[in-house]
C-alpha atoms as a PDB file:
ATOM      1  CA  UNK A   1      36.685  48.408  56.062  1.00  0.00           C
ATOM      2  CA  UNK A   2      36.893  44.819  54.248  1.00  0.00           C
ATOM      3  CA  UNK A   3      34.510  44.581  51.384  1.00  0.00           C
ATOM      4  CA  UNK A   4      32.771  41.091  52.175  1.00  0.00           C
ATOM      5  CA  UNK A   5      31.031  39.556  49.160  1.00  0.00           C
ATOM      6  CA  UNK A   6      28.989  36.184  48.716  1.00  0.00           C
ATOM      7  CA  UNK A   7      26.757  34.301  45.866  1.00  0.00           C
ATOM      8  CA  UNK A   8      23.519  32.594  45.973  1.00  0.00           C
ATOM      9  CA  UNK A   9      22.396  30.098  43.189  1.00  0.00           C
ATOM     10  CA  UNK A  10      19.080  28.145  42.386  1.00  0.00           C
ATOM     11  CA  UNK A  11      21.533  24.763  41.791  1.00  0.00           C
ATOM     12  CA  UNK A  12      24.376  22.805  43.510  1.00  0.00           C
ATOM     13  CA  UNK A  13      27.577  24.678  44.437  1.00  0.00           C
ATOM     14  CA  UNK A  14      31.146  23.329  42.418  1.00  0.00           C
ATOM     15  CA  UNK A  15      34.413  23.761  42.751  1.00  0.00           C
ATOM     16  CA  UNK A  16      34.252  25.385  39.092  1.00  0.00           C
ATOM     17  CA  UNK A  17      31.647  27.184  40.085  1.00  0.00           C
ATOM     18  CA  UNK A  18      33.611  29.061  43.188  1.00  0.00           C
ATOM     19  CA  UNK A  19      36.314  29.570  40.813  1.00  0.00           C
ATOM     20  CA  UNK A  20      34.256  31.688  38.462  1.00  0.00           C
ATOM     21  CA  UNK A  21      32.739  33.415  41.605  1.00  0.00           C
ATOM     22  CA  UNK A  22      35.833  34.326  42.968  1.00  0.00           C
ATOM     23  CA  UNK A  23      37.167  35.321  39.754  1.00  0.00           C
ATOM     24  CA  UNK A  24      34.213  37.866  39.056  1.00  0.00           C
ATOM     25  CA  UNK A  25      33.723  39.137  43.044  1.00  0.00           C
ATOM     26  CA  UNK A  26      37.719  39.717  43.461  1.00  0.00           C
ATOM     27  CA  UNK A  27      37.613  37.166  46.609  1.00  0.00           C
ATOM     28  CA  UNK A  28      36.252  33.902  47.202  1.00  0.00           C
ATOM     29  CA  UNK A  29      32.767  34.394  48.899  1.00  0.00           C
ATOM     30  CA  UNK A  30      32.387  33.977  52.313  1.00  0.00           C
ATOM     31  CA  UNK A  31      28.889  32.839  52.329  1.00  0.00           C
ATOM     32  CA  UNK A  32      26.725  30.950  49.943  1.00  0.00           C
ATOM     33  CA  UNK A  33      22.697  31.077  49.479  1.00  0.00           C
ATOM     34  CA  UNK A  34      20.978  27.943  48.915  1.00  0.00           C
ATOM     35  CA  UNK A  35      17.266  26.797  49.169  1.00  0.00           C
ATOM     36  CA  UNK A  36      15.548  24.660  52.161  1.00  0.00           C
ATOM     37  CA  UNK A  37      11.777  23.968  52.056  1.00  0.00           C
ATOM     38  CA  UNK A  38      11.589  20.598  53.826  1.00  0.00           C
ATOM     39  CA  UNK A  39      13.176  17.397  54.244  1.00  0.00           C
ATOM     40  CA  UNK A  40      11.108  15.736  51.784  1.00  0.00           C
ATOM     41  CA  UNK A  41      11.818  18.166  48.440  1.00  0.00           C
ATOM     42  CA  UNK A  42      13.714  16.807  45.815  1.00  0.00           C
ATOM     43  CA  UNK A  43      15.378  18.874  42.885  1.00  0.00           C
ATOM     44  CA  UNK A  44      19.094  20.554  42.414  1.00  0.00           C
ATOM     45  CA  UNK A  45      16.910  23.774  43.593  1.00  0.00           C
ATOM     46  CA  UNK A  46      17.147  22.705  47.225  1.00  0.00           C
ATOM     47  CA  UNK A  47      20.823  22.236  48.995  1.00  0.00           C
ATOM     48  CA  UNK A  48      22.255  19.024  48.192  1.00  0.00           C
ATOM     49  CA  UNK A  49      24.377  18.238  51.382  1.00  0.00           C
ATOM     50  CA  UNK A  50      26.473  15.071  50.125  1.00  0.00           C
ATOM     51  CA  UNK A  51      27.698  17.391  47.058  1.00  0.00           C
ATOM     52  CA  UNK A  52      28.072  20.535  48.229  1.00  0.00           C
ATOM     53  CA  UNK A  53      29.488  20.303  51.819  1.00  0.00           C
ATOM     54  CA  UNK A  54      32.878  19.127  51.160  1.00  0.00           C
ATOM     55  CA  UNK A  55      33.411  21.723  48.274  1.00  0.00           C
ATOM     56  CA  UNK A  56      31.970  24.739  50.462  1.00  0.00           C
ATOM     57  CA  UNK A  57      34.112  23.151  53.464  1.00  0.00           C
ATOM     58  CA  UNK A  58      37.175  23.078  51.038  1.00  0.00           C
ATOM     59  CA  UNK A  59      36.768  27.016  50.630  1.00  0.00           C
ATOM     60  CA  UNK A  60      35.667  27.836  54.180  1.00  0.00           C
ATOM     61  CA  UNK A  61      32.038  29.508  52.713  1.00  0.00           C
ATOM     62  CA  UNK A  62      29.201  29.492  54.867  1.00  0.00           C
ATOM     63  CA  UNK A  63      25.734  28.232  53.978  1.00  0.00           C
ATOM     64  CA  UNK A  64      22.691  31.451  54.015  1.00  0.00           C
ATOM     65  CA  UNK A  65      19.769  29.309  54.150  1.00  0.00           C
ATOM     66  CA  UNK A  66      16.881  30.667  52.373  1.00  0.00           C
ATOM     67  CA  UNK A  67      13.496  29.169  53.029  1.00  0.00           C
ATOM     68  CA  UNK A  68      11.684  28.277  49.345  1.00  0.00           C
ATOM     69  CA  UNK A  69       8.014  28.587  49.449  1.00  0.00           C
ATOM     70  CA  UNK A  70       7.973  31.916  47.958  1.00  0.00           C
ATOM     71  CA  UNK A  71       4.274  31.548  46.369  1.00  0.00           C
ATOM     72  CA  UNK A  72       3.027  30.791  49.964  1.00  0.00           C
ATOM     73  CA  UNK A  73       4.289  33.662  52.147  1.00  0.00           C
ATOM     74  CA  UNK A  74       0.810  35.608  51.891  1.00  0.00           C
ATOM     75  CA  UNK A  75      -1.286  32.713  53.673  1.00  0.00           C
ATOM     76  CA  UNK A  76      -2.095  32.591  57.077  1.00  0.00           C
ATOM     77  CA  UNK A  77      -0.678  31.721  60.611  1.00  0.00           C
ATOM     78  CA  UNK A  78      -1.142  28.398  60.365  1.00  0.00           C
ATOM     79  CA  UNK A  79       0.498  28.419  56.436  1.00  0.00           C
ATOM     80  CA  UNK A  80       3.375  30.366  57.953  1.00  0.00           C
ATOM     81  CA  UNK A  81       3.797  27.802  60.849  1.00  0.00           C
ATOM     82  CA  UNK A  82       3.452  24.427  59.201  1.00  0.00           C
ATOM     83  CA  UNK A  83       6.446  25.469  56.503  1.00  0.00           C
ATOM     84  CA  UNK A  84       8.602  27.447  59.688  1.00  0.00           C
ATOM     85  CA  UNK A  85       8.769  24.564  60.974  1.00  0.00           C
ATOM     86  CA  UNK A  86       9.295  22.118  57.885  1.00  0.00           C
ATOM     87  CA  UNK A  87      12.648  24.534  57.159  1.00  0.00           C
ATOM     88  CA  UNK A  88      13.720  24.061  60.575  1.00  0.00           C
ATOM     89  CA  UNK A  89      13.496  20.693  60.572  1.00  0.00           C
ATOM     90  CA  UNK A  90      14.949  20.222  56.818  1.00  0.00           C
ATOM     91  CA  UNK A  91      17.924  22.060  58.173  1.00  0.00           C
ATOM     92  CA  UNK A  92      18.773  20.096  61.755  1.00  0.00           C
ATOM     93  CA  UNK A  93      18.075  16.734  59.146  1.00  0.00           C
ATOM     94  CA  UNK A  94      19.961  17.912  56.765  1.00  0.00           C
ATOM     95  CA  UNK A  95      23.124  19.237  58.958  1.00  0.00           C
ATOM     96  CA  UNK A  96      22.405  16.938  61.993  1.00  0.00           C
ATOM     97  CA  UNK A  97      21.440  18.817  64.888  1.00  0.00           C
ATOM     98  CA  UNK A  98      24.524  17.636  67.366  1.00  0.00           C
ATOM     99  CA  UNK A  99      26.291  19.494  64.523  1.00  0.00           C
ATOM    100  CA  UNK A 100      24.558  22.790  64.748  1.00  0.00           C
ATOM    101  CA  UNK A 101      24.675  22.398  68.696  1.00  0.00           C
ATOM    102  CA  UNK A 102      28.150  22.372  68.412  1.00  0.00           C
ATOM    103  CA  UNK A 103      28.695  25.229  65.928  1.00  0.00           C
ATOM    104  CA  UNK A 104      27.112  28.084  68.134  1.00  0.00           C
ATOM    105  CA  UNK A 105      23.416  26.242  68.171  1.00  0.00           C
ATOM    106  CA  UNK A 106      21.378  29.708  66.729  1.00  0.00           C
ATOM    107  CA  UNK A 107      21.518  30.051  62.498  1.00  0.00           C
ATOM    108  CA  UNK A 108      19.496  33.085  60.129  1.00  0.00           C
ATOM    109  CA  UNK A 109      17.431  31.745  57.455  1.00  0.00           C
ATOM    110  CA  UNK A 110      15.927  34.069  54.947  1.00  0.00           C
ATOM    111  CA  UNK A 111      12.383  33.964  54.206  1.00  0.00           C
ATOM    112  CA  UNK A 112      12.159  34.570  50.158  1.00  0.00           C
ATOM    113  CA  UNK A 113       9.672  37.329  48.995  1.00  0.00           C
ATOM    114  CA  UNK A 114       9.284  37.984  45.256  1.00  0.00           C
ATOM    115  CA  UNK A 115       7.402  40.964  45.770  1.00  0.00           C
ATOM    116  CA  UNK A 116       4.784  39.778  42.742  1.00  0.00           C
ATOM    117  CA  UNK A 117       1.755  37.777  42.395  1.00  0.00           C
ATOM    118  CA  UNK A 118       1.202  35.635  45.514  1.00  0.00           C
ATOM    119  CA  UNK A 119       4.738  36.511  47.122  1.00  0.00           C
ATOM    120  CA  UNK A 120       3.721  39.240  49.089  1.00  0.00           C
ATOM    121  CA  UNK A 121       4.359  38.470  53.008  1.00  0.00           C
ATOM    122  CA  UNK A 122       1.416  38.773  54.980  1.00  0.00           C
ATOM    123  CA  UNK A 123       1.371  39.389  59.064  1.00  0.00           C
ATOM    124  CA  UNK A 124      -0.257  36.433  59.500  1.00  0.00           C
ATOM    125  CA  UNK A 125       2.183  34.249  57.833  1.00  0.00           C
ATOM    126  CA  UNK A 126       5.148  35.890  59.291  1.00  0.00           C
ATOM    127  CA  UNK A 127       4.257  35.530  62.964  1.00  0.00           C
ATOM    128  CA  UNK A 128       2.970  31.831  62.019  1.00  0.00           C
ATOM    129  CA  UNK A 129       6.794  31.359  60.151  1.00  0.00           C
ATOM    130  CA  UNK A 130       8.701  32.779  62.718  1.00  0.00           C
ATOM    131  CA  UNK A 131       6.590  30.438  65.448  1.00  0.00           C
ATOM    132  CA  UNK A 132       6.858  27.293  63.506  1.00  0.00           C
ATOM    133  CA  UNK A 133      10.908  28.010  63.390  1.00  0.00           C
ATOM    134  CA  UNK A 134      10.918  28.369  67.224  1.00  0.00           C
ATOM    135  CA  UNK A 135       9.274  25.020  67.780  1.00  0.00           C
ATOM    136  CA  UNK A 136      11.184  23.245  65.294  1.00  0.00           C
ATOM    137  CA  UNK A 137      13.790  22.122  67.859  1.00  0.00           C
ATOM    138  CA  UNK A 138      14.923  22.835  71.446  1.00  0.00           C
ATOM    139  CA  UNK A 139      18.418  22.531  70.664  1.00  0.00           C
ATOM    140  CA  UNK A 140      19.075  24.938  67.951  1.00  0.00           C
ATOM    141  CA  UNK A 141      17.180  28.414  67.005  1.00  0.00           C
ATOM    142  CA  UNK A 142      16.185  29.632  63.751  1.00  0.00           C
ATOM    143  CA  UNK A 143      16.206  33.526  63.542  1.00  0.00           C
ATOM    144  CA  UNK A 144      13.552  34.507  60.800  1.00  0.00           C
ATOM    145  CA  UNK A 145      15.022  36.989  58.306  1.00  0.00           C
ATOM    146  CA  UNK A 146      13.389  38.206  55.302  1.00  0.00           C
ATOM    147  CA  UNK A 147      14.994  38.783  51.630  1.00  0.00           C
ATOM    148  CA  UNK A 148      12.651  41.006  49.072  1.00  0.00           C
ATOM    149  CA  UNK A 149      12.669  43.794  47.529  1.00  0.00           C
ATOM    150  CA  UNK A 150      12.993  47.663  48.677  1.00  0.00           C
ATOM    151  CA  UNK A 151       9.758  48.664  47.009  1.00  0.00           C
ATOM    152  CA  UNK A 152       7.631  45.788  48.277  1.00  0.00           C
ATOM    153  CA  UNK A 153       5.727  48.126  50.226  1.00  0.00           C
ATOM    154  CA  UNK A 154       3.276  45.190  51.183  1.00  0.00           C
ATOM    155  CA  UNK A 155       5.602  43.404  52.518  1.00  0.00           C
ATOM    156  CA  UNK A 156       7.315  45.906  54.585  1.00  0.00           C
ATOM    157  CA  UNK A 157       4.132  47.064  55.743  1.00  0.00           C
ATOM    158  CA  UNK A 158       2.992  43.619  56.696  1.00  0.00           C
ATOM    159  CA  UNK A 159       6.428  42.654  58.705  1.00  0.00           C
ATOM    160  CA  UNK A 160       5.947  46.085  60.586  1.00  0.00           C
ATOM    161  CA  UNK A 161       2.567  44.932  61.264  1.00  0.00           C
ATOM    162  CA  UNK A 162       3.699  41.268  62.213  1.00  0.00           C
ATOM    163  CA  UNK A 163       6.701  42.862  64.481  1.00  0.00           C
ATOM    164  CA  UNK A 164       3.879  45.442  66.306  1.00  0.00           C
ATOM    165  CA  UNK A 165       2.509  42.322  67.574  1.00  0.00           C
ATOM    166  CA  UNK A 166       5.238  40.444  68.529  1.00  0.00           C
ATOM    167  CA  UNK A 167       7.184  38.592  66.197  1.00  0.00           C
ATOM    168  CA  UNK A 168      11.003  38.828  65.578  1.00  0.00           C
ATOM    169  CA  UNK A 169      12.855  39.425  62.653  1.00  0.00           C
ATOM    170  CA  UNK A 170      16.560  38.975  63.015  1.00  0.00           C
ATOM    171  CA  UNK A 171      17.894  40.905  59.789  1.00  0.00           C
ATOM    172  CA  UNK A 172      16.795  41.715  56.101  1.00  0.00           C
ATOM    173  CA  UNK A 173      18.601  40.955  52.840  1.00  0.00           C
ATOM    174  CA  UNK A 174      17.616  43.290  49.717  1.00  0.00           C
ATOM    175  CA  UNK A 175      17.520  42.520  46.108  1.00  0.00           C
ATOM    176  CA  UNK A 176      17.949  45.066  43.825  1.00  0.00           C
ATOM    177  CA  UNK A 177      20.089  44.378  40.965  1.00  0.00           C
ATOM    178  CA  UNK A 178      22.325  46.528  38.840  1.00  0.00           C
ATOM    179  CA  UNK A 179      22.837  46.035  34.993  1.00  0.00           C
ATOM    180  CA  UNK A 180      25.919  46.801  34.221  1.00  0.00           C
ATOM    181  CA  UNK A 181      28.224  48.236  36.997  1.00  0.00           C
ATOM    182  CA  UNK A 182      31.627  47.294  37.325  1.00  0.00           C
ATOM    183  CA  UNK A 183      33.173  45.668  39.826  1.00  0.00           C
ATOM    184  CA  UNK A 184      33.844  46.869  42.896  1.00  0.00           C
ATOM    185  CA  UNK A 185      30.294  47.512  43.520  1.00  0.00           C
ATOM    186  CA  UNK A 186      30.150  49.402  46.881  1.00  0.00           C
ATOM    187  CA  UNK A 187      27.100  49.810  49.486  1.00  0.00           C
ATOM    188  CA  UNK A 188      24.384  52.067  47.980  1.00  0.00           C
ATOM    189  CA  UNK A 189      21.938  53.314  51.008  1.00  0.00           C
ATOM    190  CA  UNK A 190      19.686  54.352  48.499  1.00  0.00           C
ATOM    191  CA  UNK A 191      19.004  51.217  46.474  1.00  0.00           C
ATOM    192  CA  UNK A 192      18.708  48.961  49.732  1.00  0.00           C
ATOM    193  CA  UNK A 193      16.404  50.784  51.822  1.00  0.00           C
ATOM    194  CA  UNK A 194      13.155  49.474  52.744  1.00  0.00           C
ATOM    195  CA  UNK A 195      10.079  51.646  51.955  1.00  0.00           C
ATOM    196  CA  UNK A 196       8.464  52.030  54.131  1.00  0.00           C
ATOM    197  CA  UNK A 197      11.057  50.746  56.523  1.00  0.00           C
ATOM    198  CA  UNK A 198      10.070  48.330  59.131  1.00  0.00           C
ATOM    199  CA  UNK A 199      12.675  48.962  61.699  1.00  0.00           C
ATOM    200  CA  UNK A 200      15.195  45.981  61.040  1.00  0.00           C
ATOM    201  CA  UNK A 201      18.696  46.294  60.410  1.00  0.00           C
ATOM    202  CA  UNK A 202      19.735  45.291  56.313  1.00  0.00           C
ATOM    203  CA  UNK A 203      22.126  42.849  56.645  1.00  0.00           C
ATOM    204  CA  UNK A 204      23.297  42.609  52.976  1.00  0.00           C
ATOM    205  CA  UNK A 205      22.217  43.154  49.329  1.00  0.00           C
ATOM    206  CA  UNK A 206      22.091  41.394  46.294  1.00  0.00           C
ATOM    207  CA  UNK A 207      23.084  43.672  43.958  1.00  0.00           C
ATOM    208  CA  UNK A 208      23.900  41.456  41.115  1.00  0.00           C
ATOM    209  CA  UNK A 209      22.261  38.579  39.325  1.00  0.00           C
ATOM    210  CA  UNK A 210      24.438  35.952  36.657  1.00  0.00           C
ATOM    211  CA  UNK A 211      26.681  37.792  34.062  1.00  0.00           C
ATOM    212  CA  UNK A 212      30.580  38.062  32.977  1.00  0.00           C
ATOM    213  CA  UNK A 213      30.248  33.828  32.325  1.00  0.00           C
ATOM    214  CA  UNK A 214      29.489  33.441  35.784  1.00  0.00           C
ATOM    215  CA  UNK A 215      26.225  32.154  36.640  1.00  0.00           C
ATOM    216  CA  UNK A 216      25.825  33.234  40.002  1.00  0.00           C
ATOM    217  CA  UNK A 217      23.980  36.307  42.154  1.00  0.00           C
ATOM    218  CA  UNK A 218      26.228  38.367  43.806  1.00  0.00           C
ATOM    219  CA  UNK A 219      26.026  39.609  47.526  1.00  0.00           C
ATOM    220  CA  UNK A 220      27.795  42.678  49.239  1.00  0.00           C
ATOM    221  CA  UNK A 221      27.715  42.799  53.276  1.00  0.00           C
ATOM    222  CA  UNK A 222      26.300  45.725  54.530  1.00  0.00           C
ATOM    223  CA  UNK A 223      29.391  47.683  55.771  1.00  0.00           C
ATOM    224  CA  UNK A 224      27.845  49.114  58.071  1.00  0.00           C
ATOM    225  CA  UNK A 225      27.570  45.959  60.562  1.00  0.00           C
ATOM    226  CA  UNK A 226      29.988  44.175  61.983  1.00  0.00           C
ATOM    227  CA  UNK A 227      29.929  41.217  59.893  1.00  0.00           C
ATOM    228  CA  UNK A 228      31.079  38.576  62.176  1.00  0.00           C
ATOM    229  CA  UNK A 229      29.149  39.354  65.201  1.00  0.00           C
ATOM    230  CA  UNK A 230      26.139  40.407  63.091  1.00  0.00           C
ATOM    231  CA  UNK A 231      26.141  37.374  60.287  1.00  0.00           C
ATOM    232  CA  UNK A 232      28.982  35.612  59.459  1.00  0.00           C
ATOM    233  CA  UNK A 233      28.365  33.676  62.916  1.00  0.00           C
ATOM    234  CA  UNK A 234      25.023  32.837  61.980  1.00  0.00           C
ATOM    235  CA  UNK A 235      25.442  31.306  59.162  1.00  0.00           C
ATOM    236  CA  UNK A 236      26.250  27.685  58.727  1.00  0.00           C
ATOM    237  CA  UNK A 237      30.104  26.194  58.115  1.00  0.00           C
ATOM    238  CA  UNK A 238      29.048  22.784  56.578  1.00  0.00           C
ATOM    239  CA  UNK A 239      30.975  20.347  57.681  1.00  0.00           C
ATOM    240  CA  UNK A 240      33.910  18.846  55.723  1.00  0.00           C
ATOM    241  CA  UNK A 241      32.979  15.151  55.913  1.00  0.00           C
ATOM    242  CA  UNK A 242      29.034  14.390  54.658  1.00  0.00           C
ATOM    243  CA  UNK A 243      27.311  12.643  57.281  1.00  0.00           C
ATOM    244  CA  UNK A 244      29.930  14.302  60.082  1.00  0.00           C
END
């Protein structure tokens, strides 16, 4: 089975920057995680669409959208709805929603969890988040996922909780990063396992964070999923031309 790989960085994608990624990974990635919180945020944090679309087009790497309010995700419904629906809405301004339409009209975005501090997902917020992304637009959906970590007990306890009563959660993306293990990294059940585990299928792990001169995280598809059908296609191809 083909080992699928992708990166996620906290600033704008490059064509230097794929280089190096592909150089390290063994394949150019075929996704790409960058930050949405809502239209208004400014920063090389968030996705910069007029840079990084026609360099990501170039390669033919999909955009994982990751939702940034990470020291908000224990509030309450109405937290978890007001910002659902500000990352919707950053995304359909940000990609134009005739676009979307016309690329398959339903996308993931990951919710990010820390696991520390205030970044513990509550029930509460989840439902409210995974609301606010269904009202966002009637054109295109927004599957909540969540990214965290295996341990976060919390927070897998709280989306259990938040699923009980009726929320969705499309897929879940686990961190947990090795030091210093050479390439090809392959699945590891063990370290990507939610505890306890919520009932949602892990759709990939980040088992790697910036080393080797390349200053990216890495990303390995789950290989057990079929990755087209279960994320590749729900994920975003930017378009080639900024403002297409």
């Amino acid at each position: 089975m083909a080992r699928i790989v992708g990166a996620d960085t906290a600033y704008p994608v490059t064509e230097a920057l794929i280089t190096k990624a592909a150089g390290v990974l063994g394949a150019t990635p075929a996704f790409w995680g960058r930050y949405f919180t809502n239209r208004n945020t400014q920063g090389t944090v968030e996705y910069r669409h007029r840079l990084e679309n026609p360099v990501l087009a170039a390669h033919g790497i999909r955009v994982l959208p990751i939702a940034r309010q990470t020291n908000d995700v224990d509030g309450t419904f109405a937290d978890g709805q007001r910002e659902g629906m500000a990352n919707a809405v950053d995304l359909v301004t940000t990609f134009d929603e005739s676009y979307l339409a016309n690329q398959g009209g339903k996308f993931n975005i990951f919710l990010d969890v820390e696991g520390s501090g205030r970044s513990h997902l509550s029930p509460d917020y989840y439902a409210g988040w995974a609301s606010g992304l269904a009202q966002a637009n009637t054109n295109v959906e927004f599957v909540p996922c969540v990214y965290g970590l295996p341990g976060d007990a919390s927070t897998w306890t709280a989306l259990s909780r938040a699923l009980a009563n009726g929320a969705t959660c499309g897929g879940l993306w686990m961190t947990h990063p090795l030091l210093k293990a050479p390439e090809p990294v392959e699945w590891n059940n063990a370290l990507t396992s939610p505890n306890p585990d919520p009932g949602v299928q892990v759709l990939l792990w980040q088992y790697m964070f910036p080393r080797d001169g390349a200053e990216i995280d890495r990303n390995l598809v789950n290989p057990a999923i079929d990755a087209q059908n279960d994320l590749l296609q729900y994920l975003i191809p930017p378009p080639a031309v900024v403002g297409q």
